[in-house]
N, C-alpha and C. Protein backbone atom coordinates (compact mmCIF):
# COMPACT_ATOMS: atom_id res chain seq x y z
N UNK A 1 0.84 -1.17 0.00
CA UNK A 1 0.00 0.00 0.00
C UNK A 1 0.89 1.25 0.00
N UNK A 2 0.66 2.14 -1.01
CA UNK A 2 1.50 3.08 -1.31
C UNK A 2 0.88 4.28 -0.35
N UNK A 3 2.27 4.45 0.46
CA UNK A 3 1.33 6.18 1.16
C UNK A 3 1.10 7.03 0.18
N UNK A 4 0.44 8.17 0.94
CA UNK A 4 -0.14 9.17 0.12
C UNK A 4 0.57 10.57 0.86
N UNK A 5 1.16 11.33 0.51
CA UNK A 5 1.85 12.57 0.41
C UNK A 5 1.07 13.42 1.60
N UNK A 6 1.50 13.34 2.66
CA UNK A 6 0.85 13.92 4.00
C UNK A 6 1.13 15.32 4.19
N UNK A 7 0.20 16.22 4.27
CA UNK A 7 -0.20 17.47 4.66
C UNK A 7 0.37 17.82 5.62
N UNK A 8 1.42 19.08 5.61
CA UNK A 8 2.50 19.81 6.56
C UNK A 8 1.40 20.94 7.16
N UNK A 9 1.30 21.46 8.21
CA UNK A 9 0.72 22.41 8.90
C UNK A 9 1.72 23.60 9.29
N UNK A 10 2.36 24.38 8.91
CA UNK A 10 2.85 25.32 9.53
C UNK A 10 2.32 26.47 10.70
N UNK A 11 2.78 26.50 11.79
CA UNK A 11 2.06 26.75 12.84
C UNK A 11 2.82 27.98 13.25
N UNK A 12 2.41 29.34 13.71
CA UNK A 12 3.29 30.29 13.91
C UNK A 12 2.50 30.91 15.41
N UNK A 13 3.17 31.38 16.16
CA UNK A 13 2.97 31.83 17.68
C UNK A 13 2.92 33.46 16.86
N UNK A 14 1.42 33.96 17.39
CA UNK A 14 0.91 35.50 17.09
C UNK A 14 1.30 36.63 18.24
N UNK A 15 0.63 35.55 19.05
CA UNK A 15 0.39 36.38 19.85
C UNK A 15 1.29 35.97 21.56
N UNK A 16 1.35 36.53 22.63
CA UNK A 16 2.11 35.97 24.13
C UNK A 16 1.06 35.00 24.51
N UNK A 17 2.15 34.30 25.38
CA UNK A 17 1.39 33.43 26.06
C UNK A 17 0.76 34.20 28.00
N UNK A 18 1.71 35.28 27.82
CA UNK A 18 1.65 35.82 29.29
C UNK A 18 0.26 36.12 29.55
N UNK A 19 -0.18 35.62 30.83
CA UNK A 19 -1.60 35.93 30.72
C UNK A 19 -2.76 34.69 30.53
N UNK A 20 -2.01 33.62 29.65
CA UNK A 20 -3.11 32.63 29.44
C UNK A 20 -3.04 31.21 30.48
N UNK A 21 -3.94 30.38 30.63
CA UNK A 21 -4.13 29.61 31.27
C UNK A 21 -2.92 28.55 31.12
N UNK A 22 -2.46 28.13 32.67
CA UNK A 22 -1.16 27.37 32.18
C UNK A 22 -1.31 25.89 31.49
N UNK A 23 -2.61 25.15 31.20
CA UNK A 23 -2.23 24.54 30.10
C UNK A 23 -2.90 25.08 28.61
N UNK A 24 -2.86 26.19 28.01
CA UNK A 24 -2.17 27.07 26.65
C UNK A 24 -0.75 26.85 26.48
N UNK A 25 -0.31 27.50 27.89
CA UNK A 25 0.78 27.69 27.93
C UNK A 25 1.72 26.29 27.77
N UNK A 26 1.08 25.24 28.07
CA UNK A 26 1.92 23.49 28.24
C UNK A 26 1.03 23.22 26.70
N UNK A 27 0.26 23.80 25.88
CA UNK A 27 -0.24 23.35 24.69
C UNK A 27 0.84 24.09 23.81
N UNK A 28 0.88 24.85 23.57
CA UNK A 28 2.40 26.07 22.80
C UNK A 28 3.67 25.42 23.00
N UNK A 29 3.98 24.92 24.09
CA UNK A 29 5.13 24.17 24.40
C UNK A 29 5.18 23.38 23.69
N UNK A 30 3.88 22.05 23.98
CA UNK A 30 3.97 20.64 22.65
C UNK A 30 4.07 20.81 21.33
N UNK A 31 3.48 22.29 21.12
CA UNK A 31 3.26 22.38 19.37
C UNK A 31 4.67 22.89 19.28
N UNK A 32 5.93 23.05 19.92
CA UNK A 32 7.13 23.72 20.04
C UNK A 32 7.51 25.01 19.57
N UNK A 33 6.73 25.59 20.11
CA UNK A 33 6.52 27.31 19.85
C UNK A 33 6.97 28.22 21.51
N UNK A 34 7.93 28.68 21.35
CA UNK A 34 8.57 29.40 22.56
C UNK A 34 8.31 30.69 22.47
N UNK A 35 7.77 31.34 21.83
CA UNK A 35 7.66 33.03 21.51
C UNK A 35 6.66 33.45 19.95
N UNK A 36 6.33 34.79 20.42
CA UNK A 36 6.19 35.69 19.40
C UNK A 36 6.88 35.17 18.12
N UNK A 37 6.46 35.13 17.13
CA UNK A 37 6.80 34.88 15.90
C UNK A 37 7.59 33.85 15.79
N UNK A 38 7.86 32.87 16.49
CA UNK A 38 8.52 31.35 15.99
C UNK A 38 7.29 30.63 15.29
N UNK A 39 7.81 29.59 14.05
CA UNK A 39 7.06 28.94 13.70
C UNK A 39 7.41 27.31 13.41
N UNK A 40 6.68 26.35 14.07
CA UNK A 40 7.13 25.22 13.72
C UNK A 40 6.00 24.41 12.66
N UNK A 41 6.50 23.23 11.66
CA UNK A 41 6.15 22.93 10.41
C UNK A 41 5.47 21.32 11.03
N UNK A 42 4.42 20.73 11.64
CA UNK A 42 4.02 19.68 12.18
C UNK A 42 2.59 19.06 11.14
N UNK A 43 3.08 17.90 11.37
CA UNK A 43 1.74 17.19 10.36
C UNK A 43 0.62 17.33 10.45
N UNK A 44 -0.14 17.04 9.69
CA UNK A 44 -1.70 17.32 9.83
C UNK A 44 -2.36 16.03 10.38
N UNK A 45 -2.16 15.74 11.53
CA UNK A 45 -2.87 14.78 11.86
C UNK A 45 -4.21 15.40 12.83
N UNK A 46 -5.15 14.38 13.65
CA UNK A 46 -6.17 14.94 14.38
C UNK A 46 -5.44 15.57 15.84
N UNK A 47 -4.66 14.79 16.45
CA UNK A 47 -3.95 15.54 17.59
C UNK A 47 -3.19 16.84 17.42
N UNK A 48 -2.43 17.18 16.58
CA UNK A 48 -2.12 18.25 16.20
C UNK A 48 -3.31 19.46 15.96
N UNK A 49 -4.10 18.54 15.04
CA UNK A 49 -5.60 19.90 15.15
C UNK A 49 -6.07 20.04 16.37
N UNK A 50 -6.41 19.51 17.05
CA UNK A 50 -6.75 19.19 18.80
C UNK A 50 -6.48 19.76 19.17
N UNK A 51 -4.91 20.18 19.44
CA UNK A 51 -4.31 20.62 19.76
C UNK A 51 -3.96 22.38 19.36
N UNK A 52 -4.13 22.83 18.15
CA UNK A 52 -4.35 23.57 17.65
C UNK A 52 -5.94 24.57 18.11
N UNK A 53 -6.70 23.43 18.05
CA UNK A 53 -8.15 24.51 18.75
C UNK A 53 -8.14 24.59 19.65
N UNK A 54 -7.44 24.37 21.07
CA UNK A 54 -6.99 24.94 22.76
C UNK A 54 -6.14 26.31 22.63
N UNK A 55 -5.87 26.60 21.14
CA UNK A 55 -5.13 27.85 21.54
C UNK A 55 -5.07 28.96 19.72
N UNK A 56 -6.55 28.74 19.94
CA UNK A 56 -6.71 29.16 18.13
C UNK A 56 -6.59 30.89 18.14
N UNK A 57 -6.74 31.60 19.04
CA UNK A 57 -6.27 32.57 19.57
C UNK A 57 -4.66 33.10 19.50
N UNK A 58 -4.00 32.50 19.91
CA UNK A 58 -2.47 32.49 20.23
C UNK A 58 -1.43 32.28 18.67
N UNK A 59 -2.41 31.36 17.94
CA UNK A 59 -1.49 30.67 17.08
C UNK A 59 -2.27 31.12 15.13
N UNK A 60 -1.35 30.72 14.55
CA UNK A 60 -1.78 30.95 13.07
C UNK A 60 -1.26 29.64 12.27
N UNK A 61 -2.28 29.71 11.14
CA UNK A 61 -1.88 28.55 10.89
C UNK A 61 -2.21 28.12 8.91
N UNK A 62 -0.75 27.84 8.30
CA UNK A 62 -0.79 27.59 7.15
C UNK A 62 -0.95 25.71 6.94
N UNK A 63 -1.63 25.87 5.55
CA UNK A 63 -1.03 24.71 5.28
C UNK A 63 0.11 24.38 4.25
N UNK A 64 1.06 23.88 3.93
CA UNK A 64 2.69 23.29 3.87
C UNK A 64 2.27 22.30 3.16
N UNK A 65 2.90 22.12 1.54
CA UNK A 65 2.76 21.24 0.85
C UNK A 65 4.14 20.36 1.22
């Protein structure tokens, strides 16, 4: 069974975390985002989206061929 070419999510930190509930703050960590304008490139799976709507506020988000 041949895989199929999996969907990159590029994920970028907008906005501080100062201020938000400390697990935002332990959700930003897993997606490995330390600051203002870092961006890390993570797959499109359902945990990653999951993960992504606890902090849809904070974060931006492309999709990465």
């Amino acid at each position: 069974m041949a895989s199929e070419p999996t969907t990159r999510l590029r994920i970028t930190q907008i906005r501080s975390a100062i201020g938000s509930k400390p697990k935002q703050r332990g959700t930003l960590r897993a997606l490995g985002l330390r600051g203002i304008g870092r961006a890390n490139t993570l797959p499109d799976r359902p945990e990653i989206r999951g993960m992504i709507a606890r902090v849809p506020h904070l974060v931006e988000v492309e999709e990465v061929d």
